[in-house]
Protein backbone atom coordinates (compact mmCIF):
# COMPACT_ATOMS: atom_id res chain seq x y z
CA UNK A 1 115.74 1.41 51.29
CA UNK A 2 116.34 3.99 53.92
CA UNK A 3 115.09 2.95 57.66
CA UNK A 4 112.34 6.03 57.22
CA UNK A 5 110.88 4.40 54.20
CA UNK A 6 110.63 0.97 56.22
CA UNK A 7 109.03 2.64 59.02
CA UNK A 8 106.73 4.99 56.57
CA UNK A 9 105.38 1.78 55.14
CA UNK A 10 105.31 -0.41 58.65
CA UNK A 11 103.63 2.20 60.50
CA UNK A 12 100.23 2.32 58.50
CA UNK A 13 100.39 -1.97 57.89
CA UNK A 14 100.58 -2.37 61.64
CA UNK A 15 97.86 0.33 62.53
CA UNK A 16 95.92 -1.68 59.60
CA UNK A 17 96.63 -4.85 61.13
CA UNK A 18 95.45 -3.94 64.71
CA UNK A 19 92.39 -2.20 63.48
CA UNK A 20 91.50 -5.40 61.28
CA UNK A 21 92.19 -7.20 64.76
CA UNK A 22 89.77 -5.14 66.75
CA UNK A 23 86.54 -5.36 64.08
CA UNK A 24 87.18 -9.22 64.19
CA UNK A 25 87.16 -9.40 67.66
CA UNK A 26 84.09 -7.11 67.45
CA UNK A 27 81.98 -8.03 65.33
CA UNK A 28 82.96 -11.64 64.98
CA UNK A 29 84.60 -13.53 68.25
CA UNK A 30 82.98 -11.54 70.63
CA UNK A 31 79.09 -12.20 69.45
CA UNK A 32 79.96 -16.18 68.90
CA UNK A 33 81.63 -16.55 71.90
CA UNK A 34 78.89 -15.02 74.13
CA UNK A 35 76.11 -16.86 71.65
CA UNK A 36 78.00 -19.88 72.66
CA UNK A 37 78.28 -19.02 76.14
CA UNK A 38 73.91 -18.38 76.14
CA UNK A 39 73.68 -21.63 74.79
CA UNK A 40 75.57 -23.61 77.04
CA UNK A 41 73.31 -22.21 79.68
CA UNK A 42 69.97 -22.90 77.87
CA UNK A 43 69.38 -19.74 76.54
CA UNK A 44 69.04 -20.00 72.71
CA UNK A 45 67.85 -17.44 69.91
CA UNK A 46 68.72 -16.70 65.98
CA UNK A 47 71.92 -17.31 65.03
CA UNK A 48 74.10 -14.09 65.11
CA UNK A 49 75.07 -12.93 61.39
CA UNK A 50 78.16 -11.05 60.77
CA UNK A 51 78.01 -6.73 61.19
CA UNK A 52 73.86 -7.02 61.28
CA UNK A 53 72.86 -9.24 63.62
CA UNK A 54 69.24 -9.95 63.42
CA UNK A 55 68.41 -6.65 61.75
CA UNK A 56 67.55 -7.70 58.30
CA UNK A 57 65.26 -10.50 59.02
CA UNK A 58 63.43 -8.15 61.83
CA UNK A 59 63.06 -6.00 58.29
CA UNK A 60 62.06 -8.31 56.14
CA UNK A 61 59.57 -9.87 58.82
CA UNK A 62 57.89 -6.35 59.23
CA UNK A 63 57.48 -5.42 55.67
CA UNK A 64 55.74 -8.65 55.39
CA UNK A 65 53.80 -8.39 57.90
CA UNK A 66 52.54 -5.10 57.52
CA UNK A 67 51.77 -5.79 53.46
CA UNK A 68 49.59 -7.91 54.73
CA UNK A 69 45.85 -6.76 55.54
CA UNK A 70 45.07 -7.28 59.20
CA UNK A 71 42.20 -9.28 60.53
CA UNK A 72 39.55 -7.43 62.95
CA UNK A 73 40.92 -8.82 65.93
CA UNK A 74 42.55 -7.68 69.15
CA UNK A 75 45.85 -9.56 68.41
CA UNK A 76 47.89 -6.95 67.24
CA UNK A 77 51.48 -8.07 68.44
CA UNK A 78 52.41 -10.57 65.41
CA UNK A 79 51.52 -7.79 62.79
CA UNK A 80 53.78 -4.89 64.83
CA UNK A 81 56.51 -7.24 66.16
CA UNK A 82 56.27 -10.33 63.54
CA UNK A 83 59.94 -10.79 65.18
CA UNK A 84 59.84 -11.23 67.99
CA UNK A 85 56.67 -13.09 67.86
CA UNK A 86 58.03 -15.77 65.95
CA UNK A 87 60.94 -16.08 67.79
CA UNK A 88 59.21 -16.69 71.40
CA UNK A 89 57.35 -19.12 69.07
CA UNK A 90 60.40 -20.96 68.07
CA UNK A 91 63.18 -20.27 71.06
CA UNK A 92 61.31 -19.82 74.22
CA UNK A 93 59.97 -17.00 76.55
CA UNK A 94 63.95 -15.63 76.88
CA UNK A 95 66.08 -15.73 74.33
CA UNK A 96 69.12 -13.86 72.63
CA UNK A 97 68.82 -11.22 69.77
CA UNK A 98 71.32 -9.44 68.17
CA UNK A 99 71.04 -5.62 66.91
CA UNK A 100 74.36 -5.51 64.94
CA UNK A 101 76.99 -7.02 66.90
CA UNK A 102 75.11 -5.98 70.32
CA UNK A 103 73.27 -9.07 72.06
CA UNK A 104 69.97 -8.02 73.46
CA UNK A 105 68.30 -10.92 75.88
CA UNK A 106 64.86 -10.79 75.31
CA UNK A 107 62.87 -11.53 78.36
CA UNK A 108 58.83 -11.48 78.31
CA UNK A 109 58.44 -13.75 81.30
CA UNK A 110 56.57 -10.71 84.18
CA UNK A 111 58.12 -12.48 86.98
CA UNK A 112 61.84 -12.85 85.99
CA UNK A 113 61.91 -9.38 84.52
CA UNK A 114 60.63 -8.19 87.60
CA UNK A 115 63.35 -10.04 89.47
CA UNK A 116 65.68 -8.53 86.91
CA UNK A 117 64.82 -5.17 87.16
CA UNK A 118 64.80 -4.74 90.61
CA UNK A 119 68.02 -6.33 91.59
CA UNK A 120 70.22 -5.15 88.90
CA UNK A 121 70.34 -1.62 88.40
CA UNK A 122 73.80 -1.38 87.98
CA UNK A 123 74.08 -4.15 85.71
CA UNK A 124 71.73 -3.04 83.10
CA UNK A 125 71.85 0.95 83.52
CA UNK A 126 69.70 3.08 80.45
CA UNK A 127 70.76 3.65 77.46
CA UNK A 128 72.26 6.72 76.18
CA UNK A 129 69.38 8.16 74.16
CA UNK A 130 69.86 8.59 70.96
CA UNK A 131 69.66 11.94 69.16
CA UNK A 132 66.00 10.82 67.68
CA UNK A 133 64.78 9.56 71.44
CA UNK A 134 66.27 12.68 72.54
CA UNK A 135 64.20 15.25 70.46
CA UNK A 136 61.10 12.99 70.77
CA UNK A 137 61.20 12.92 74.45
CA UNK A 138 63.59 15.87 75.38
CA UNK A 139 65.45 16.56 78.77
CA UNK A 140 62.17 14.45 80.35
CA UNK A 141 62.22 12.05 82.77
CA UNK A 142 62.38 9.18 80.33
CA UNK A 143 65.69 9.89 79.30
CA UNK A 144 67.48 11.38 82.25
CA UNK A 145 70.31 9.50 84.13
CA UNK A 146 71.72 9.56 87.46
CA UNK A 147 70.80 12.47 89.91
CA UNK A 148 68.69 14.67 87.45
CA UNK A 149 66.49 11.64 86.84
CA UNK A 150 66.05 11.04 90.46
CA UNK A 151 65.11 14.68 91.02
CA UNK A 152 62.42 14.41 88.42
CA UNK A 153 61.43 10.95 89.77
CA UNK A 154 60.84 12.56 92.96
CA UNK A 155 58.62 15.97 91.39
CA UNK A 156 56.67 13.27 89.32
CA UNK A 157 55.96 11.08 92.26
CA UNK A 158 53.28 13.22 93.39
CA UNK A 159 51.45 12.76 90.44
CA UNK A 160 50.93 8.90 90.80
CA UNK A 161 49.39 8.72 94.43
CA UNK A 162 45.98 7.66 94.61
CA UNK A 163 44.84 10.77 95.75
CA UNK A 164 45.83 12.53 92.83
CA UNK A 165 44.50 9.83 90.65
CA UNK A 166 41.15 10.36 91.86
């Protein structure tokens, strides 16, 4: 074989191999190592399952829930987040979901979200909006970043003092 045929076939087995390499690392080592990682530190949740996450039991717990008929009551959040309901039940007030091979920390303690919010901006900065959040909400305020969002922060400001309210 010629040393361009060796490199015609090494070239696209290597670039296979690598890209193989990444989605393990992805979608496999990454999410158990950082579910480890939560756990070490107390913070448990469902166990992460490969390219999904938590996404087909969320599913599967909301088509159940809503083929259900609702009782007249004010408790709504079981039927429209069966869940996450069941798993503050089961894991705590704060614990770690998984939307595909993204974590999410789920935290419905007021206080420590509070805490959260206010002291790290940086470390949890808004999503990009996605092209369905986009068209629902537009160019608003909800889904503006940076200096355009504080510009609209500051025209919508005006709206919220008590005077106004009244």
């Amino acid at each position: 074989m010629s040393a361009l045929l060796k490199l015609a076939i090494l070239v696209p087995c290597c670039s296979f191999i690598v890209a193989l390499i990444r989605f393990l690392y992805d979608y496999l080592w990454r999410p158990l190592r950082l579910q480890h990682k939560m756990s070490s530190q107390g913070i448990r949740g469902p166990p992460y399952s490969f390219i999904h996450g938590n996404n087909k039991e969320a599913t599967k717990m909301t088509k159940e829930a809503l083929s259900k008929p609702m009782a007249l009551r004010h408790d709504i959040f079981p039927r429209v987040q069966p869940h996450i309901y069941s798993c503050v039940n089961k894991y705590g007030r704060n614990y770690l979901s998984w939307d595909g091979n993204r974590p999410e920390l789920v935290i419905t303690e007021p206080g420590l979200a509070n805490e959260v919010l206010k002291h790290s901006v940086t470390t949890f900065p808004k999503r990009k909006p996605t092209v369905f959040v986009s068209r629902i909400f537009g160019n608003g305020l909800v889904t503006a970043l940076g200096e355009k969002w504080v510009k609209q922060r500051k025209l919508a400001n005006y709206a919220f003092h008590g005077e106004s309210l009244q």
